[in-house]
PDB file of N, CA and C in Angstrom:
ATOM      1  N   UNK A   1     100.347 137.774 113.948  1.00  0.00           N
ATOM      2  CA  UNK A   1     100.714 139.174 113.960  1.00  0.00           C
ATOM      3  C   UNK A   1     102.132 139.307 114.507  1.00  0.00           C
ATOM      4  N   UNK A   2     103.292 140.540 114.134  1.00  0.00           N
ATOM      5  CA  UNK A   2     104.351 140.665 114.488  1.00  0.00           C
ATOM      6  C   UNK A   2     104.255 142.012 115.026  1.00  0.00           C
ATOM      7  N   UNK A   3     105.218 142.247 115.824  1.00  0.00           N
ATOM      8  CA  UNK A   3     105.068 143.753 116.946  1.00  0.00           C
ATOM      9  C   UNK A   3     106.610 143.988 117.366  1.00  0.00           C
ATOM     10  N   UNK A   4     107.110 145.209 116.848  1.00  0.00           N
ATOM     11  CA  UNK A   4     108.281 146.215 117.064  1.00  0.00           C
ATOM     12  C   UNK A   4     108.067 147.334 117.594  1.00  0.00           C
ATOM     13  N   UNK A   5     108.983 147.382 118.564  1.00  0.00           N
ATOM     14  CA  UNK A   5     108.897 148.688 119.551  1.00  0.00           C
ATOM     15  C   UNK A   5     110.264 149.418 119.414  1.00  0.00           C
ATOM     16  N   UNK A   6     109.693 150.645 118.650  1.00  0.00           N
ATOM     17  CA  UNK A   6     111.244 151.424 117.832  1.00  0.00           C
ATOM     18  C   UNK A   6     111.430 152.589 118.970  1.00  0.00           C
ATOM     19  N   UNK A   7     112.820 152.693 119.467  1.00  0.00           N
ATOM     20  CA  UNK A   7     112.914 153.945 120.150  1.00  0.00           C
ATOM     21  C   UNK A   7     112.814 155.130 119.590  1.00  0.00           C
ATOM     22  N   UNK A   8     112.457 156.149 120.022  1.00  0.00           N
ATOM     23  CA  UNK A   8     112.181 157.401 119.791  1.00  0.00           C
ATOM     24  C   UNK A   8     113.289 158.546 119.897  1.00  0.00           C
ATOM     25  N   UNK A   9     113.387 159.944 119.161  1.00  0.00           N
ATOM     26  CA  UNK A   9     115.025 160.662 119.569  1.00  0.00           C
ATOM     27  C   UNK A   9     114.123 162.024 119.536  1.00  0.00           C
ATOM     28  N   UNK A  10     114.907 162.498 120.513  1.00  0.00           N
ATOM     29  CA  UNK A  10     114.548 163.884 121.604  1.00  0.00           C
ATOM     30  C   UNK A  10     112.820 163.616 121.307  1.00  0.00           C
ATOM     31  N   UNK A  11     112.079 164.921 120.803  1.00  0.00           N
ATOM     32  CA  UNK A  11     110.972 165.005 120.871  1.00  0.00           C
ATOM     33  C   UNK A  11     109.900 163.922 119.839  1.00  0.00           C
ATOM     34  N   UNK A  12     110.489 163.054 119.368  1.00  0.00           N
ATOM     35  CA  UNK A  12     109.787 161.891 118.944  1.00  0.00           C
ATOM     36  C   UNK A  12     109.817 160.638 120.368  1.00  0.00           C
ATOM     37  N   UNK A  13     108.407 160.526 120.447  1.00  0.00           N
ATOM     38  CA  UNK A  13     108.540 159.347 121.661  1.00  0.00           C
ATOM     39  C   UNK A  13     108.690 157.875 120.796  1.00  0.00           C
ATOM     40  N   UNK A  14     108.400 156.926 121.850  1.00  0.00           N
ATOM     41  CA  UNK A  14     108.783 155.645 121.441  1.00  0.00           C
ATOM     42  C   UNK A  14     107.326 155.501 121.231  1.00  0.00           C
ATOM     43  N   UNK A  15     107.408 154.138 119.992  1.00  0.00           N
ATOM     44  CA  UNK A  15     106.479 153.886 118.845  1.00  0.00           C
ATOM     45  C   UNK A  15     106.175 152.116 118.964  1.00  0.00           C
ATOM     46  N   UNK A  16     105.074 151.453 118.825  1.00  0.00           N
ATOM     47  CA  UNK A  16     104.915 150.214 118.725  1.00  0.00           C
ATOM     48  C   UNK A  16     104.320 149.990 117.330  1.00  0.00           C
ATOM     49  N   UNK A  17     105.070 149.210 116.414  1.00  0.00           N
ATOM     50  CA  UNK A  17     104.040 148.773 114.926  1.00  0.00           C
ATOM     51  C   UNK A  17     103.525 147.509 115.319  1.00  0.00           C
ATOM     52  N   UNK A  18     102.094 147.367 114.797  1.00  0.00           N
ATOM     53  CA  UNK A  18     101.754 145.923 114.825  1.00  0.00           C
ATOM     54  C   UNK A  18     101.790 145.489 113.049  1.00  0.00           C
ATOM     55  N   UNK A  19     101.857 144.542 113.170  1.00  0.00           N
ATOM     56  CA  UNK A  19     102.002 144.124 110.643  1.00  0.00           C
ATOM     57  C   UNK A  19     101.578 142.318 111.607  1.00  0.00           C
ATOM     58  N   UNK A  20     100.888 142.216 109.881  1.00  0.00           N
ATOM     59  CA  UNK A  20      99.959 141.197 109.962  1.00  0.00           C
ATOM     60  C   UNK A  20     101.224 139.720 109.524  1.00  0.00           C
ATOM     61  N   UNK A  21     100.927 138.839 109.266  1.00  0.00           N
ATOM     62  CA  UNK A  21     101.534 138.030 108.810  1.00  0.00           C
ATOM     63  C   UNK A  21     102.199 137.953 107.541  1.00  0.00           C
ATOM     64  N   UNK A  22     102.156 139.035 106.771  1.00  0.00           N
ATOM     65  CA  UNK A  22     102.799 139.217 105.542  1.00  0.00           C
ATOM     66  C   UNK A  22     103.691 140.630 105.705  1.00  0.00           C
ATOM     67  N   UNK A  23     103.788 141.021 107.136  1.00  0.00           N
ATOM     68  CA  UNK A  23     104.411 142.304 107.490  1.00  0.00           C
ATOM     69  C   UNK A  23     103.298 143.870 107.176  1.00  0.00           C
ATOM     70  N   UNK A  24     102.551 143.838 107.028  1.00  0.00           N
ATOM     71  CA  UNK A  24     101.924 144.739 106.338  1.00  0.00           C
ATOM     72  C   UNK A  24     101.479 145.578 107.447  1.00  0.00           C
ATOM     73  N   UNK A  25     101.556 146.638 107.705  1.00  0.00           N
ATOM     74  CA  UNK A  25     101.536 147.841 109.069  1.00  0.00           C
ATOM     75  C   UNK A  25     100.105 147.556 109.375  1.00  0.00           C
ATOM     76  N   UNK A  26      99.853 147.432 109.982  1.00  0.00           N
ATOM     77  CA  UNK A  26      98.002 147.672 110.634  1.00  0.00           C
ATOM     78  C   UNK A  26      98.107 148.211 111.760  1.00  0.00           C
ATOM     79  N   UNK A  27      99.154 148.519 112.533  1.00  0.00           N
ATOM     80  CA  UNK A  27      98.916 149.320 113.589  1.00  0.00           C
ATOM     81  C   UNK A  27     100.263 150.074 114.159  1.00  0.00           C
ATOM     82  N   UNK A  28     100.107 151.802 114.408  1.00  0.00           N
ATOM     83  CA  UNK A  28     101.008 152.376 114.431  1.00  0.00           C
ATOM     84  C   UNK A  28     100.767 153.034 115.265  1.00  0.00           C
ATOM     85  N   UNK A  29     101.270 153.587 116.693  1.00  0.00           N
ATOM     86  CA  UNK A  29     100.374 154.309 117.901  1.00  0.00           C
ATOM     87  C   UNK A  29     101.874 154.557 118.822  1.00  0.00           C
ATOM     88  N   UNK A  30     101.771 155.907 119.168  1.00  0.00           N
ATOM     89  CA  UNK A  30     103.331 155.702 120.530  1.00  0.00           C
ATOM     90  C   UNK A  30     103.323 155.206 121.678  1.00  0.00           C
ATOM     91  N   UNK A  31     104.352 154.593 122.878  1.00  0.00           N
ATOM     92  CA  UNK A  31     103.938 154.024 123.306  1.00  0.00           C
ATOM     93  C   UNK A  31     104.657 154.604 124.352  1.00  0.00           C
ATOM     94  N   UNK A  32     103.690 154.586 125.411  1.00  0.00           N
ATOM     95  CA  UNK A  32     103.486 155.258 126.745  1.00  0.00           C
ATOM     96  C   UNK A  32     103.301 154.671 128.036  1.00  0.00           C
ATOM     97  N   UNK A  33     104.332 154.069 128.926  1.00  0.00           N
ATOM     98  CA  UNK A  33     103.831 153.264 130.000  1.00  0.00           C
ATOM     99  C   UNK A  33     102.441 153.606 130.717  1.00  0.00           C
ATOM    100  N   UNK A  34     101.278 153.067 131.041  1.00  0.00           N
ATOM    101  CA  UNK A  34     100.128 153.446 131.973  1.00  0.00           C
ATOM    102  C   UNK A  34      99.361 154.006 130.614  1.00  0.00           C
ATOM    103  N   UNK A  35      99.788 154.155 129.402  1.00  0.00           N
ATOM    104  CA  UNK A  35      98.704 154.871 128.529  1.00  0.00           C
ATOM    105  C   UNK A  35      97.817 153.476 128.422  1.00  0.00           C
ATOM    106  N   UNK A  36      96.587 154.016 127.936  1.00  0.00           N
ATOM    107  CA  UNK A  36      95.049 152.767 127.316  1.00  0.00           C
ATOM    108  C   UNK A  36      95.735 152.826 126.166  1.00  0.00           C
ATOM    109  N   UNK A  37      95.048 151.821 125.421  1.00  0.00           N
ATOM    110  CA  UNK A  37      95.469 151.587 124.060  1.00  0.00           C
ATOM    111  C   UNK A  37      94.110 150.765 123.291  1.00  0.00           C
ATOM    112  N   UNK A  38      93.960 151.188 122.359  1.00  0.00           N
ATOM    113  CA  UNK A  38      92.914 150.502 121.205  1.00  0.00           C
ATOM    114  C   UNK A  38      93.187 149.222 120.973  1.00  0.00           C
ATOM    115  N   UNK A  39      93.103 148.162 121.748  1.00  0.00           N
ATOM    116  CA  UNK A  39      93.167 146.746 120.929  1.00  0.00           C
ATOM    117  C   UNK A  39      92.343 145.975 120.509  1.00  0.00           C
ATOM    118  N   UNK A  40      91.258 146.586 120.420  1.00  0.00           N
ATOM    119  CA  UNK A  40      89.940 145.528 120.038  1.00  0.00           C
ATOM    120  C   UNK A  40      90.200 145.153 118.749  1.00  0.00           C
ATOM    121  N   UNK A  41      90.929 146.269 117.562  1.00  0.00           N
ATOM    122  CA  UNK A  41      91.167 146.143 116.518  1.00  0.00           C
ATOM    123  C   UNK A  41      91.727 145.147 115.784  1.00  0.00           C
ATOM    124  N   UNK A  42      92.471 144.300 116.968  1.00  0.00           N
ATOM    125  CA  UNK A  42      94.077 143.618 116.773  1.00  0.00           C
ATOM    126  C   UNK A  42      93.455 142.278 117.678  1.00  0.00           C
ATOM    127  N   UNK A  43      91.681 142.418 118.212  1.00  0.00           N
ATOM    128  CA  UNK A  43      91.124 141.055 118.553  1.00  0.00           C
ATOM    129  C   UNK A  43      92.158 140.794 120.401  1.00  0.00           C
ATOM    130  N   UNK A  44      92.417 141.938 120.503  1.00  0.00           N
ATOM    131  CA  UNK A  44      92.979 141.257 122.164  1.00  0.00           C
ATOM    132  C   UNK A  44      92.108 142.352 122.811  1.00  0.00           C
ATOM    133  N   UNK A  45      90.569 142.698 122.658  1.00  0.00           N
ATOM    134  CA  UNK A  45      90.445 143.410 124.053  1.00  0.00           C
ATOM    135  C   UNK A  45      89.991 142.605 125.341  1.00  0.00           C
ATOM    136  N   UNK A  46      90.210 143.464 126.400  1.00  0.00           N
ATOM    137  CA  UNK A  46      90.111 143.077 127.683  1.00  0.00           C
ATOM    138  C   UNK A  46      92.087 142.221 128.252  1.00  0.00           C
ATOM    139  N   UNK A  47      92.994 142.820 127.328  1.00  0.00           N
ATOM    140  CA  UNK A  47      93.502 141.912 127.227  1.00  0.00           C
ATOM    141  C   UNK A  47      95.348 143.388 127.509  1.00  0.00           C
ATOM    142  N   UNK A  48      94.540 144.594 127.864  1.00  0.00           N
ATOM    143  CA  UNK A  48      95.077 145.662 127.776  1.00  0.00           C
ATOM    144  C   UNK A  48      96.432 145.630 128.669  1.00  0.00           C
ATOM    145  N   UNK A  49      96.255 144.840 130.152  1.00  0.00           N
ATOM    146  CA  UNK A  49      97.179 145.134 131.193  1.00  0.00           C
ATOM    147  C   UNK A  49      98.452 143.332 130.571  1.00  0.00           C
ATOM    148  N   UNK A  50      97.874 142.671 130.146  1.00  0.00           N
ATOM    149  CA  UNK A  50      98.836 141.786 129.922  1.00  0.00           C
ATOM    150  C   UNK A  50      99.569 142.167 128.440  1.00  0.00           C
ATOM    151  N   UNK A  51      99.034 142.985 127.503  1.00  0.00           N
ATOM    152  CA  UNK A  51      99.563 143.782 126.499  1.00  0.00           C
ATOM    153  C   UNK A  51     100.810 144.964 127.179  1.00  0.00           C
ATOM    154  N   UNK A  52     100.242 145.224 128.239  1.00  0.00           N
ATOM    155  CA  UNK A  52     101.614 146.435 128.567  1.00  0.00           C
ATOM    156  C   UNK A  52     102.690 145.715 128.973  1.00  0.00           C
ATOM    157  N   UNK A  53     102.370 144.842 129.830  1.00  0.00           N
ATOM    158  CA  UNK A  53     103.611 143.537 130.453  1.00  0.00           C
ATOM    159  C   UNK A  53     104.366 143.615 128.927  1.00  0.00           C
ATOM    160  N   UNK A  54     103.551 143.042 128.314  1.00  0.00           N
ATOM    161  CA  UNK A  54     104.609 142.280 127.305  1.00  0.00           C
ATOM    162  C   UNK A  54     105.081 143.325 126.671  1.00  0.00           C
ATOM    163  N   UNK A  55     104.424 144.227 126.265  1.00  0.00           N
ATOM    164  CA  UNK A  55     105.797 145.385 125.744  1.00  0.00           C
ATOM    165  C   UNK A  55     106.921 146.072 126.641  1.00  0.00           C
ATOM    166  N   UNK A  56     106.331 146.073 127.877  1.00  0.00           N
ATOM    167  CA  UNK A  56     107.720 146.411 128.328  1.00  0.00           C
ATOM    168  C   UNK A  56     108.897 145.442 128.375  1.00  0.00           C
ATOM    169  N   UNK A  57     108.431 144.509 128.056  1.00  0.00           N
ATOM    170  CA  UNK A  57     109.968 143.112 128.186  1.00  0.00           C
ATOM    171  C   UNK A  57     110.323 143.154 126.663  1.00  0.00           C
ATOM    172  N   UNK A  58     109.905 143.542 125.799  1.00  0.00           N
ATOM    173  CA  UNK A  58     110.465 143.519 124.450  1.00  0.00           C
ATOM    174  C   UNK A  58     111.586 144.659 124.281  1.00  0.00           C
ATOM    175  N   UNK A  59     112.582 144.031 123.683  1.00  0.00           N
ATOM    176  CA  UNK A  59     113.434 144.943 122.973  1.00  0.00           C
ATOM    177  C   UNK A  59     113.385 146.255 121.748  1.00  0.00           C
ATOM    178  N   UNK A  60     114.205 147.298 122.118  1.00  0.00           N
ATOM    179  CA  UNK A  60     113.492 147.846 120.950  1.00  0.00           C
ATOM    180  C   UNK A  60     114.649 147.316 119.670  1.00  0.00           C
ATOM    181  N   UNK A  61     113.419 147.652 118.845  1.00  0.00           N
ATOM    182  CA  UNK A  61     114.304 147.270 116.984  1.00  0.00           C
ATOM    183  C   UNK A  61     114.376 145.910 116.844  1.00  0.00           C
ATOM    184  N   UNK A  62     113.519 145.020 117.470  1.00  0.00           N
ATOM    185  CA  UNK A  62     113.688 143.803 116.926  1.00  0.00           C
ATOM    186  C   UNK A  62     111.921 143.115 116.901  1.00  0.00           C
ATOM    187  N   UNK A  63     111.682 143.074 115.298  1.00  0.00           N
ATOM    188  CA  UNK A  63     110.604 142.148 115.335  1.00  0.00           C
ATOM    189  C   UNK A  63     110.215 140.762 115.885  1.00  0.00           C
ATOM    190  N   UNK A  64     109.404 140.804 116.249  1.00  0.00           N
ATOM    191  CA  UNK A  64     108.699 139.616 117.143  1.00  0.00           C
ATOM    192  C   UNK A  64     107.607 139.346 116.941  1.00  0.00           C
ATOM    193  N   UNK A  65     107.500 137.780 116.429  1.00  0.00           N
ATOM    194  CA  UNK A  65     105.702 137.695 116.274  1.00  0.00           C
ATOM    195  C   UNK A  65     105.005 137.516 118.049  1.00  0.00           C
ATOM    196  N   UNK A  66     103.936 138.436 117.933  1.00  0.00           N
ATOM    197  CA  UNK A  66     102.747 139.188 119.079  1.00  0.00           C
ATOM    198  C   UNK A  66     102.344 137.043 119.612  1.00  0.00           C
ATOM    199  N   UNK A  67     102.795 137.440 120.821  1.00  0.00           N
ATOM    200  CA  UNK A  67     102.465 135.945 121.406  1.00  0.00           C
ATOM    201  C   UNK A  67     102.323 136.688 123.069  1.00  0.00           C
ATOM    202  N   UNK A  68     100.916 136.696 123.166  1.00  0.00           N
ATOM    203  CA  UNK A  68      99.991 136.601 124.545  1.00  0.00           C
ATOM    204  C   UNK A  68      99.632 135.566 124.606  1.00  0.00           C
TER     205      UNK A  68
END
């Protein structure tokens, strides 16, 4: 899986895509320090507080394949 975290302008917040190995969107949700998030979908639950770590160290606008 690959994961981009696009900044957001005035009243659009910031956004995380998840896309599968062929790029293909499977997951689109904004992203909110301290918010929960649905990951069972994406096979990482229980896996929520080391998911926020790693998005906050990512850059925005640059794809990255999802490595927990």
């Amino acid at each position: 899986m690959y994961i981009i975290k696009v900044k957001g302008k005035k009243k659009i917040p910031d956004y995380i895509q998840i896309r599968d190995e062929n790029f293909i969107l499977i997951g689109y949700f904004s992203y909110k320090p301290g918010k929960s998030y649905r990951l069972e979908k994406f096979g990482l639950e229980g896996r929520e507080e080391e998911f926020e770590k790693y998005v906050e160290k990512l850059p925005f606008g640059k794809l990255q394949k999802l490595e927990l």
